[in-house]
N, C-alpha and C. Protein backbone atom coordinates (compact mmCIF):
# COMPACT_ATOMS: atom_id res chain seq x y z
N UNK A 1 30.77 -52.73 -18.54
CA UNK A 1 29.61 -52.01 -18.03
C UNK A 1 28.84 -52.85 -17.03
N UNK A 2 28.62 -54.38 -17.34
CA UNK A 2 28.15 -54.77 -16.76
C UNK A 2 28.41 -54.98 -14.76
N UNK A 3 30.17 -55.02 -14.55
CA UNK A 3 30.68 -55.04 -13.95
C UNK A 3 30.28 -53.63 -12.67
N UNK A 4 30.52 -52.48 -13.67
CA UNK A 4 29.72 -51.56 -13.17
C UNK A 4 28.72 -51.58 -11.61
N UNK A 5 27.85 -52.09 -12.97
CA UNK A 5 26.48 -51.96 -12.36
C UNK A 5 26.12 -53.04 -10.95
N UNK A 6 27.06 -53.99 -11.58
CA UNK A 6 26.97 -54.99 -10.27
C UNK A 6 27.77 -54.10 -9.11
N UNK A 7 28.81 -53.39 -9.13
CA UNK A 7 29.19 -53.39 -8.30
C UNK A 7 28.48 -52.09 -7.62
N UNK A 8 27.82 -50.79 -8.21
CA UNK A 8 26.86 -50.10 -7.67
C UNK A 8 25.48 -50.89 -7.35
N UNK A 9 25.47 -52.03 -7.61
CA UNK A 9 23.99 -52.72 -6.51
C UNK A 9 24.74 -53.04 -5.56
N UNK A 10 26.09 -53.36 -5.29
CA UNK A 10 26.38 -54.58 -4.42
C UNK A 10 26.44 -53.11 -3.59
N UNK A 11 27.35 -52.48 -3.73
CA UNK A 11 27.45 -51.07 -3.03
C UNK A 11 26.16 -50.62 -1.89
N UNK A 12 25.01 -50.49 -2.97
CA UNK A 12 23.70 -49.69 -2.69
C UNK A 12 23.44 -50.94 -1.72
N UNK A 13 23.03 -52.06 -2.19
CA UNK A 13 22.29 -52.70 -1.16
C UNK A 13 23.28 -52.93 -0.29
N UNK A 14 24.68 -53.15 -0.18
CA UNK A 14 25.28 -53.27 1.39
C UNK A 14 24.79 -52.26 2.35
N UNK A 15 24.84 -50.98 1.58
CA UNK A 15 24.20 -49.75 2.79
C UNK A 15 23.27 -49.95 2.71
N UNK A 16 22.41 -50.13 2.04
CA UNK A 16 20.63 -50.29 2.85
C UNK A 16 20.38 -51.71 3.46
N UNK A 17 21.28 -52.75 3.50
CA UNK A 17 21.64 -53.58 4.32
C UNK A 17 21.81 -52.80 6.23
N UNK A 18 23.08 -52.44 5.85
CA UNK A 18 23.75 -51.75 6.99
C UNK A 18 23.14 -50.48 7.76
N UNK A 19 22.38 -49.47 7.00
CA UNK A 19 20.93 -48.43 7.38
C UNK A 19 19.51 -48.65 7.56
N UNK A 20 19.84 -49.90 7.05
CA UNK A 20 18.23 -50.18 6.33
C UNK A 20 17.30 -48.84 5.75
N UNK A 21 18.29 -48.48 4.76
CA UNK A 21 17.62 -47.20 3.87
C UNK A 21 18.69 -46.86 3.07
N UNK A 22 18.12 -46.88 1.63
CA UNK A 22 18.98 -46.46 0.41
C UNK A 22 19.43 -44.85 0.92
N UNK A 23 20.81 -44.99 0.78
CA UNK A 23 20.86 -43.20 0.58
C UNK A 23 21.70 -42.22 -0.26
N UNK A 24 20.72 -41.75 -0.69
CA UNK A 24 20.85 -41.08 -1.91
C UNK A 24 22.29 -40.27 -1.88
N UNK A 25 22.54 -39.64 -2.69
CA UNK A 25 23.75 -38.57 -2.66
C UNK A 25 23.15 -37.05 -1.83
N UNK A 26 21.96 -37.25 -2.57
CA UNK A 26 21.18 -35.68 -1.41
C UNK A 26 20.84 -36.22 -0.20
N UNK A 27 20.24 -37.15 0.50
CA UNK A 27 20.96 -37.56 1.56
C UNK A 27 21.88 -37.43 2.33
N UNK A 28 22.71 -37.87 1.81
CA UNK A 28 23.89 -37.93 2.35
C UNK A 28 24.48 -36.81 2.73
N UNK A 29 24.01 -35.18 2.07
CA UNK A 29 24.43 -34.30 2.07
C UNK A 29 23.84 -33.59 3.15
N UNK A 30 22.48 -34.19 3.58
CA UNK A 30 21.67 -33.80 3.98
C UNK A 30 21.09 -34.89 5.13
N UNK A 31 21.73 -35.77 6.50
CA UNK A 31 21.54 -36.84 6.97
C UNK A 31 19.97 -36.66 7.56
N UNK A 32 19.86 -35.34 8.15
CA UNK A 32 18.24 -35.75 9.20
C UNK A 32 17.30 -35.64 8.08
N UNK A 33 17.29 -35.60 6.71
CA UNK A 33 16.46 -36.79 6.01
C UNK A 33 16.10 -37.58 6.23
N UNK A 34 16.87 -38.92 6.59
CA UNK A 34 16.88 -39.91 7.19
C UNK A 34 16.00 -39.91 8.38
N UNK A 35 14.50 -40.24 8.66
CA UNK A 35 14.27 -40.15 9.90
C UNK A 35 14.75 -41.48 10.54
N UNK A 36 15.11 -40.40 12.11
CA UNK A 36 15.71 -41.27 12.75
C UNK A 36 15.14 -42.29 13.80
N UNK A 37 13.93 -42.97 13.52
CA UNK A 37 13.45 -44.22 13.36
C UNK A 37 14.09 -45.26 12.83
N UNK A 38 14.47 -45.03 11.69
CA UNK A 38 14.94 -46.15 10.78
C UNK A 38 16.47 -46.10 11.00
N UNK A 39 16.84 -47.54 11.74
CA UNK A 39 17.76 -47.81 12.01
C UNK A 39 18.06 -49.39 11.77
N UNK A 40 19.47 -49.81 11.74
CA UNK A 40 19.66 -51.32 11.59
C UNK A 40 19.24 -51.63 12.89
N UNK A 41 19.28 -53.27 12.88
CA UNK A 41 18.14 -53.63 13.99
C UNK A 41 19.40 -53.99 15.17
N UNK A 42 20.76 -53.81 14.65
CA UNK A 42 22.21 -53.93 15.81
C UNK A 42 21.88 -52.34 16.18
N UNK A 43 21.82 -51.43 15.54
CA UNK A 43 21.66 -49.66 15.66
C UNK A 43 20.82 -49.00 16.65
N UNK A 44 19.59 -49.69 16.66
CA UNK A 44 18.64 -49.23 16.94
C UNK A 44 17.12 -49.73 17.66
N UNK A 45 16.16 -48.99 17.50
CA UNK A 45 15.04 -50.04 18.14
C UNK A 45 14.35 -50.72 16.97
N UNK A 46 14.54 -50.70 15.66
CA UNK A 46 13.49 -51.55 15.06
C UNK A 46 13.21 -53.13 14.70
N UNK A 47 12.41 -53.34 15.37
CA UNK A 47 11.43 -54.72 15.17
C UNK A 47 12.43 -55.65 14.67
N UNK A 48 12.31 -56.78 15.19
CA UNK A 48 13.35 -57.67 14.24
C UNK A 48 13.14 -59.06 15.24
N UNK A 49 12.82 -59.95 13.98
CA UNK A 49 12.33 -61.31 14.08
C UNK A 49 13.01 -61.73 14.78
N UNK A 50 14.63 -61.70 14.67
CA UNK A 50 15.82 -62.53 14.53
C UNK A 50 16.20 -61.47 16.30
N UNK A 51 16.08 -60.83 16.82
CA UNK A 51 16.29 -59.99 17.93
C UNK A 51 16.83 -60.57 18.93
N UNK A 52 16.49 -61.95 19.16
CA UNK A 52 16.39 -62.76 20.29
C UNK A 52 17.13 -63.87 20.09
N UNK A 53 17.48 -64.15 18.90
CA UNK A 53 18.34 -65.14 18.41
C UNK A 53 20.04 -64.86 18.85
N UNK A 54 20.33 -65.78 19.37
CA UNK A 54 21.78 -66.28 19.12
C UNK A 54 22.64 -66.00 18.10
N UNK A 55 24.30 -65.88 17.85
CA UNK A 55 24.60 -65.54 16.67
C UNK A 55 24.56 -67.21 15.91
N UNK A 56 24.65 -68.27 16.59
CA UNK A 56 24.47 -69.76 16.09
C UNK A 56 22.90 -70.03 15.41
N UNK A 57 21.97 -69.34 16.59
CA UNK A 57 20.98 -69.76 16.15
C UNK A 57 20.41 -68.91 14.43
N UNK A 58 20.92 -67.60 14.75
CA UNK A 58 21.10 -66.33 13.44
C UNK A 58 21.72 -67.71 12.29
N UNK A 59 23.00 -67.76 12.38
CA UNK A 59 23.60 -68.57 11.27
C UNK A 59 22.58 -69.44 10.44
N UNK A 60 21.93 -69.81 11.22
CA UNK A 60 21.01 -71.40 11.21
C UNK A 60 19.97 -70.80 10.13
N UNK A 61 19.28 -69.89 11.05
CA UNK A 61 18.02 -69.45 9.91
C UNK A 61 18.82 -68.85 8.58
N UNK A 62 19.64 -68.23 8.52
CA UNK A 62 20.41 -67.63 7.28
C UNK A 62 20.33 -68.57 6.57
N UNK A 63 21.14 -69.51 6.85
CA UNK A 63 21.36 -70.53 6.16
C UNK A 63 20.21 -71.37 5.14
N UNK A 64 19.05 -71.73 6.49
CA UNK A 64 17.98 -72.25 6.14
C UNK A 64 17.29 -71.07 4.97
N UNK A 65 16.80 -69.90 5.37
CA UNK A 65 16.45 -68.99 4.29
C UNK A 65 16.89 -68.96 2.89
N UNK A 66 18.68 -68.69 3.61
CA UNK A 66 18.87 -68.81 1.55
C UNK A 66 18.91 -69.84 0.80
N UNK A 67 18.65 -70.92 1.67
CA UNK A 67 18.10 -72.18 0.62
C UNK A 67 17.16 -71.99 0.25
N UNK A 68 16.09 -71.64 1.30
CA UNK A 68 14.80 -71.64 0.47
C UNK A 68 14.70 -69.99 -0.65
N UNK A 69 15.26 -69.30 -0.28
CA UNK A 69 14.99 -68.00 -1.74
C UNK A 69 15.94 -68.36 -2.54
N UNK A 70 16.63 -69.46 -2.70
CA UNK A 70 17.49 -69.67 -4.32
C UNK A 70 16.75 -70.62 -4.54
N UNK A 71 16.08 -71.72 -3.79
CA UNK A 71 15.21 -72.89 -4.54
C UNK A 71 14.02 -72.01 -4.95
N UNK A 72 13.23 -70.72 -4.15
CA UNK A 72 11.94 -70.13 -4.82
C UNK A 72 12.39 -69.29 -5.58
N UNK A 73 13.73 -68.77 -5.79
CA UNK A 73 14.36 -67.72 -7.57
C UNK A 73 14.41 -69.18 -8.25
N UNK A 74 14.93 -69.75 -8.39
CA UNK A 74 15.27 -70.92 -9.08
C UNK A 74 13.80 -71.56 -9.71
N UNK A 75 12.60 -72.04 -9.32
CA UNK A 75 11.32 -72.22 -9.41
C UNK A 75 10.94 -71.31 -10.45
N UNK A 76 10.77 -69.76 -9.35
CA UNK A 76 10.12 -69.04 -10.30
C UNK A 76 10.50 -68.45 -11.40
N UNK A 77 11.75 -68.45 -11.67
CA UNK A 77 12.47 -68.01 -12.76
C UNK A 77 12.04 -69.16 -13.77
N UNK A 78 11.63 -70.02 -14.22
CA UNK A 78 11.16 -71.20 -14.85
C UNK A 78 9.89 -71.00 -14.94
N UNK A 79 9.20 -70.75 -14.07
CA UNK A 79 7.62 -70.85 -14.20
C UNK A 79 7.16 -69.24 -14.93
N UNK A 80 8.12 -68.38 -15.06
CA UNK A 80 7.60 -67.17 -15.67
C UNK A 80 8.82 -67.08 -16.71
N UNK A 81 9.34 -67.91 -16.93
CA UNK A 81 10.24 -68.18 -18.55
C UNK A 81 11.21 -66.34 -18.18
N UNK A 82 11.50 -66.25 -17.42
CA UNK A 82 12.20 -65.37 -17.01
C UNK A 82 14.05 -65.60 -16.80
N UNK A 83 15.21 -64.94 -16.35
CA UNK A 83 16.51 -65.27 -16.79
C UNK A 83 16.90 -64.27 -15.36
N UNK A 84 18.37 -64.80 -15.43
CA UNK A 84 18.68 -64.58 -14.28
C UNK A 84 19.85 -63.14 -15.11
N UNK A 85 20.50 -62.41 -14.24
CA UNK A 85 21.63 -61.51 -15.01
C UNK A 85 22.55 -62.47 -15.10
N UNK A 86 23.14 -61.94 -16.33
CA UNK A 86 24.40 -62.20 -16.83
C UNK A 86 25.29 -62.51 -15.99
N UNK A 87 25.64 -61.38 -14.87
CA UNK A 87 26.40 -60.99 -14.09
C UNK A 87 25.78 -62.17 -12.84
N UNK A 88 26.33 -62.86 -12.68
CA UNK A 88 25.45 -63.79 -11.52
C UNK A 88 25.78 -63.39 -10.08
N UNK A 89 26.46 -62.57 -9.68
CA UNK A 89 26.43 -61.78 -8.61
C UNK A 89 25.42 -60.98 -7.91
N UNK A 90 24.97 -60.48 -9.26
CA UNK A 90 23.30 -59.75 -9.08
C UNK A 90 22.60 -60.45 -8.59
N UNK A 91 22.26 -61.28 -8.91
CA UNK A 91 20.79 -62.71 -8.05
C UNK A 91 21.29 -62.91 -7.31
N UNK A 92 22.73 -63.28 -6.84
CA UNK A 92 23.00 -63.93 -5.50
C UNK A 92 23.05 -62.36 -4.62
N UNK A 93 22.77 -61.38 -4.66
CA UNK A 93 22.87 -60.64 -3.49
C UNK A 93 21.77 -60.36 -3.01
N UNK A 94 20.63 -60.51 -4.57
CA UNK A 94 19.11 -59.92 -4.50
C UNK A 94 18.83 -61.44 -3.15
N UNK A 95 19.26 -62.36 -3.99
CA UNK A 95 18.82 -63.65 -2.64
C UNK A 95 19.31 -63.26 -1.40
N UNK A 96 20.05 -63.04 -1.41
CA UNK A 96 21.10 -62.75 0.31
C UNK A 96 19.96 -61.67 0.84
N UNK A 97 19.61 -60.94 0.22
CA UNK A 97 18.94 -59.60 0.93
C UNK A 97 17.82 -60.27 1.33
N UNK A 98 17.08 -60.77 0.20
CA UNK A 98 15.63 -61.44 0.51
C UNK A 98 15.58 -62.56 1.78
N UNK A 99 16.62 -63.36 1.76
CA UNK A 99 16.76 -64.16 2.99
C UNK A 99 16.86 -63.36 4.16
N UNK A 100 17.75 -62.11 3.87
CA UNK A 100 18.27 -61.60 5.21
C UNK A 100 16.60 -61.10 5.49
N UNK A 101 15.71 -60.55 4.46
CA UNK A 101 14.23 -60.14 5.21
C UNK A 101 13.47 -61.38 5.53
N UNK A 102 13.80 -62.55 4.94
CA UNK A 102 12.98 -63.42 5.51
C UNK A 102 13.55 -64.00 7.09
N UNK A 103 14.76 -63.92 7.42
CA UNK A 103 14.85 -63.47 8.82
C UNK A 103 14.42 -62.62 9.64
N UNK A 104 14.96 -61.53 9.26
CA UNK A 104 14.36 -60.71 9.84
C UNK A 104 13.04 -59.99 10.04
N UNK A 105 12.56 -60.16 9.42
CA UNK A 105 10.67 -59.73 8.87
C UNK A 105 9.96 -60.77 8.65
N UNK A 106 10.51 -61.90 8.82
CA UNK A 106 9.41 -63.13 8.12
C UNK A 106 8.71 -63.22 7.12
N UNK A 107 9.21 -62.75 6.15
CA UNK A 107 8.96 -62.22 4.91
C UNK A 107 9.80 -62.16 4.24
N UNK A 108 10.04 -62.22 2.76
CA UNK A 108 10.87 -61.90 1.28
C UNK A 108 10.94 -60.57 1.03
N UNK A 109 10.73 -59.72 1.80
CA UNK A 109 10.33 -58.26 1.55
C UNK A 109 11.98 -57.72 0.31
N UNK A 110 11.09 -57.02 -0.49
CA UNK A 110 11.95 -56.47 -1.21
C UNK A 110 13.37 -55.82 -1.12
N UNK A 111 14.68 -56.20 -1.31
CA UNK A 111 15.56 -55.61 -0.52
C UNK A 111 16.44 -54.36 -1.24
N UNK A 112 15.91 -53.87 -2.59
CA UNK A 112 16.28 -53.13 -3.01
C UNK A 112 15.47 -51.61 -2.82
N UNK A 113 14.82 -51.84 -2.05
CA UNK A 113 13.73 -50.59 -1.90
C UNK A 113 14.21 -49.49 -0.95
N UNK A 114 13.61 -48.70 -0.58
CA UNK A 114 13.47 -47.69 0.46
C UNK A 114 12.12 -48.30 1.35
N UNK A 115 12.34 -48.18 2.37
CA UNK A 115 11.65 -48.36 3.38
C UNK A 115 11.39 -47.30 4.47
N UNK A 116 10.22 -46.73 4.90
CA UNK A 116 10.09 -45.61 6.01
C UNK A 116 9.67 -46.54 6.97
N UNK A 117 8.81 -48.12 6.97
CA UNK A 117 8.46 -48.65 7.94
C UNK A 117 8.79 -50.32 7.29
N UNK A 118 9.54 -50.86 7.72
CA UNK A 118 9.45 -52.31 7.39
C UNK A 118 8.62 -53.06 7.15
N UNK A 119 8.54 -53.23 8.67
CA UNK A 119 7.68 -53.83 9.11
C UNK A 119 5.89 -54.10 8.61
N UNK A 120 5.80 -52.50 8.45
CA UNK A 120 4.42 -52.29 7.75
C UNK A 120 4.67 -52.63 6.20
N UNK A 121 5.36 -52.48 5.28
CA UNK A 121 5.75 -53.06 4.14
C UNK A 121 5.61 -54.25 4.20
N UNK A 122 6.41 -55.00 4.94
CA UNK A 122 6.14 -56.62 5.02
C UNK A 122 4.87 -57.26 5.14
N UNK A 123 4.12 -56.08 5.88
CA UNK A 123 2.92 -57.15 6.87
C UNK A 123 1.86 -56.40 5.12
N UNK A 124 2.21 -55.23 4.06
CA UNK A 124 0.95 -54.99 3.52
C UNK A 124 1.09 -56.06 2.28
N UNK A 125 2.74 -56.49 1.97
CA UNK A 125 2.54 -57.60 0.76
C UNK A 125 3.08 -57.05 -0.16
N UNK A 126 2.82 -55.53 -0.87
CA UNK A 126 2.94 -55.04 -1.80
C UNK A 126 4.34 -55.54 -2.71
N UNK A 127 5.43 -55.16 -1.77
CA UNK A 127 6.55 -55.19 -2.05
C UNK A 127 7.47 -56.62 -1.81
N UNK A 128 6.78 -57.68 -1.33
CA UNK A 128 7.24 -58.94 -1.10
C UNK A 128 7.76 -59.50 -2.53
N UNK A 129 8.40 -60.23 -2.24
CA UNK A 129 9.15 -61.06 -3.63
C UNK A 129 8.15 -62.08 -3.77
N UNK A 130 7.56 -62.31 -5.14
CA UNK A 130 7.84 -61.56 -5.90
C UNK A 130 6.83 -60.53 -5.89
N UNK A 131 7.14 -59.36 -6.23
CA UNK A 131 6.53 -57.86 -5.52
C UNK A 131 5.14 -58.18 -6.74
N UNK A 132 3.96 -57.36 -6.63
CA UNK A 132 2.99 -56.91 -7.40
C UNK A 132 3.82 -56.33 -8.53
N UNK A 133 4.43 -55.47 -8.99
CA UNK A 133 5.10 -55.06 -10.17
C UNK A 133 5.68 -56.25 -10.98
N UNK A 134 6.54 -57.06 -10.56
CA UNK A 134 6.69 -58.29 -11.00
C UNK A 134 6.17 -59.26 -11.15
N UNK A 135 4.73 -59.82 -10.91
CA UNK A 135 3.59 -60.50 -10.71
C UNK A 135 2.62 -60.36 -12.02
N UNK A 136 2.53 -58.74 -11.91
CA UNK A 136 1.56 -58.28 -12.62
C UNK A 136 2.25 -57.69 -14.66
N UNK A 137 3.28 -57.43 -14.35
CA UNK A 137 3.89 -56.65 -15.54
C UNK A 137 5.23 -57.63 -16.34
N UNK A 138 6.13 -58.50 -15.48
CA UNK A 138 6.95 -59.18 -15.06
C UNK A 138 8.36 -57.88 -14.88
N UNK A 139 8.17 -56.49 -14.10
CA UNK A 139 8.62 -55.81 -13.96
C UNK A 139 9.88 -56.04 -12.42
N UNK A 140 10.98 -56.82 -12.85
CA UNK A 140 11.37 -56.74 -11.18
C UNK A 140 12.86 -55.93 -11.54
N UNK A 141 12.44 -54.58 -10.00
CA UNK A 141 13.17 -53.37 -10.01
C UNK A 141 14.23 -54.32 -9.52
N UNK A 142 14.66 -55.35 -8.93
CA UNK A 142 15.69 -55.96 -8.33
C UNK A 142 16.74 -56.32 -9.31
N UNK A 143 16.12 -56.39 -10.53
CA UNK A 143 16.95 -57.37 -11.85
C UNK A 143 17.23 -58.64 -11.05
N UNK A 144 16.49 -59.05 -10.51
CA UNK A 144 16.56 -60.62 -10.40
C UNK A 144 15.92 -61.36 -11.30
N UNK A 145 14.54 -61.24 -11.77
CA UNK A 145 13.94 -62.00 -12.77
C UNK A 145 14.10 -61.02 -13.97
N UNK A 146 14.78 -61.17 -15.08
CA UNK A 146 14.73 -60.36 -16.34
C UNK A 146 14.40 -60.98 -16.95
N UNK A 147 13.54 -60.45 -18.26
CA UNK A 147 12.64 -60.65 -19.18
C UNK A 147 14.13 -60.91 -20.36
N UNK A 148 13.63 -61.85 -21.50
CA UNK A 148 14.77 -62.59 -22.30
C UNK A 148 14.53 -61.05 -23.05
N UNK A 149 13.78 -59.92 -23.39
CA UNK A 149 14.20 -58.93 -24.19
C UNK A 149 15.02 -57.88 -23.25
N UNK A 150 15.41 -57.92 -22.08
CA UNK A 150 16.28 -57.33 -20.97
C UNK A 150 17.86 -57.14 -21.36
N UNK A 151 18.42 -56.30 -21.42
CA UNK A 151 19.88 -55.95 -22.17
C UNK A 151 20.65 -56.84 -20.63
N UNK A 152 20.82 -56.84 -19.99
CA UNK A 152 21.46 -57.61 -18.71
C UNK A 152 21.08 -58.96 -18.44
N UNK A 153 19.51 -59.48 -19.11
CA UNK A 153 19.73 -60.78 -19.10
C UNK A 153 20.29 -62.14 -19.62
N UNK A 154 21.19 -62.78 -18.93
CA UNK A 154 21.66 -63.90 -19.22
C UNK A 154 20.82 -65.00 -20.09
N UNK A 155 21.47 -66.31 -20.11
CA UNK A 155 21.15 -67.32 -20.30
C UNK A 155 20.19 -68.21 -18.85
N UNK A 156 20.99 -67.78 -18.11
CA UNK A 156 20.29 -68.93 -16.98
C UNK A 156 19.23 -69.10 -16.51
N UNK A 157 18.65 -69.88 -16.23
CA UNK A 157 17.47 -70.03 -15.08
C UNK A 157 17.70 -70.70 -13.52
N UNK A 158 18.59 -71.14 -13.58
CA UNK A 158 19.26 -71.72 -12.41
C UNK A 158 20.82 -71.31 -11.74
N UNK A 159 20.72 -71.24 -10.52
CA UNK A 159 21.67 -70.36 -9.50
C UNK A 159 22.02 -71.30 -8.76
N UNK A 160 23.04 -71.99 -8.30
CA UNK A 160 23.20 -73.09 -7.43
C UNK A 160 23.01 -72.33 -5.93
N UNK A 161 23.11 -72.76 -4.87
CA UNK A 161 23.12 -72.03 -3.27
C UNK A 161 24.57 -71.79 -3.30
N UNK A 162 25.76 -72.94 -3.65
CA UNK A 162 26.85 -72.46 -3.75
C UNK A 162 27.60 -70.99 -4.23
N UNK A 163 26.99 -70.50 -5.70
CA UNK A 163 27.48 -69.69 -6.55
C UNK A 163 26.28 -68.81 -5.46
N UNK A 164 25.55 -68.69 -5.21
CA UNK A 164 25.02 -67.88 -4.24
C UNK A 164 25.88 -67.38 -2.99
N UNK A 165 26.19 -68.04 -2.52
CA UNK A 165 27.19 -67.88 -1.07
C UNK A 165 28.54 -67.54 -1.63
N UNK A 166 29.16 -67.97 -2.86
CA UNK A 166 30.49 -67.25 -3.05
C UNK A 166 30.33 -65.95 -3.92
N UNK A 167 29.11 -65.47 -4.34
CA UNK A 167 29.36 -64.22 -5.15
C UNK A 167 28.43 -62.99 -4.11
N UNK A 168 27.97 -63.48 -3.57
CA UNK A 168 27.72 -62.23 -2.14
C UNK A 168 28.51 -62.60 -0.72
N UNK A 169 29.65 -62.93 -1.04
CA UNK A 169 30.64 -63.41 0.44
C UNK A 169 29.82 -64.18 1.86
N UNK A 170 28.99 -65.11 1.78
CA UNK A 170 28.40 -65.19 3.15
C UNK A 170 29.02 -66.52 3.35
């Protein structure tokens, strides 16, 4: 089961990676849902930090980013006695996404969400890692930080950058 589920996040967030917007099955059935604003930032016109960058210089910040969001999962997973999934694939993609917004948005912005405006998400906070729901409740919709009474949480508190980069392919 667990296997599952990893592989419907890895699924979901590659396309809202690749759309930058979760899409649903009614969606899908139904595309000009989708307003067509919201586009990947190769797709389309939206905003993007990284716009101007090189694909060397791109590499660079990637790189630099997901060090720093597996050393700040790694931190905060300790400081809120919180666990990583079982499935350690799960954290390393939730990191990959969060880096990829801290490139691109300059920000941790949440990468499992729906988004109608990024940008404005990023700049209000709400949804930044770690989001107000997780802050306040220790509620994170990402299953990156799970609570030790969480049916999917592991043992761990620590994610190397390595096991990061080989269980989301980067």
């Amino acid at each position: 089961m667990v296997r599952s589920i990893t592989s419907l996040l890895i699924v979901a967030f590659s396309a809202a990676t690749r759309t930058n917007a979760f899409v649903s099955p009614t969606m899908q059935q139904s595309p000009t849902r989708i307003p067509s604003s919201i586009t990947h930032r190769n797709n389309g016109p939206l905003p993007s930090k990284d716009a101007n960058m090189s694909e060397e210089e791109r590499d660079a910040a990637m790189e630099k980013a997901l060090k720093a969001m597996t050393a700040f999962s790694n931190k905060y997973v300790q400081n809120t006695n919180t666990y990583y999934c079982e499935d350690q694939s799960v954290p390393a993609v939730v990191i990959k996404g969060l880096a990829e917004h801290k490139v691109t948005l300059g920000t941790p912005l949440c990468p499992c969400r729906f988004y109608e405006d990024k940008e404005k998400e990023a700049k209000d906070g709400y949804w930044n890692c770690p989001c107000v729901p997780m802050r306040e409740r220790h509620e994170c919709h990402c299953m990156l930080f799970l609570t030790e009474d969480n049916d999917f949480a592991g043992t761990e508190q620590n994610i190397s950058i390595d096991d990061v980069k080989k269980n989301c392919g980067f």
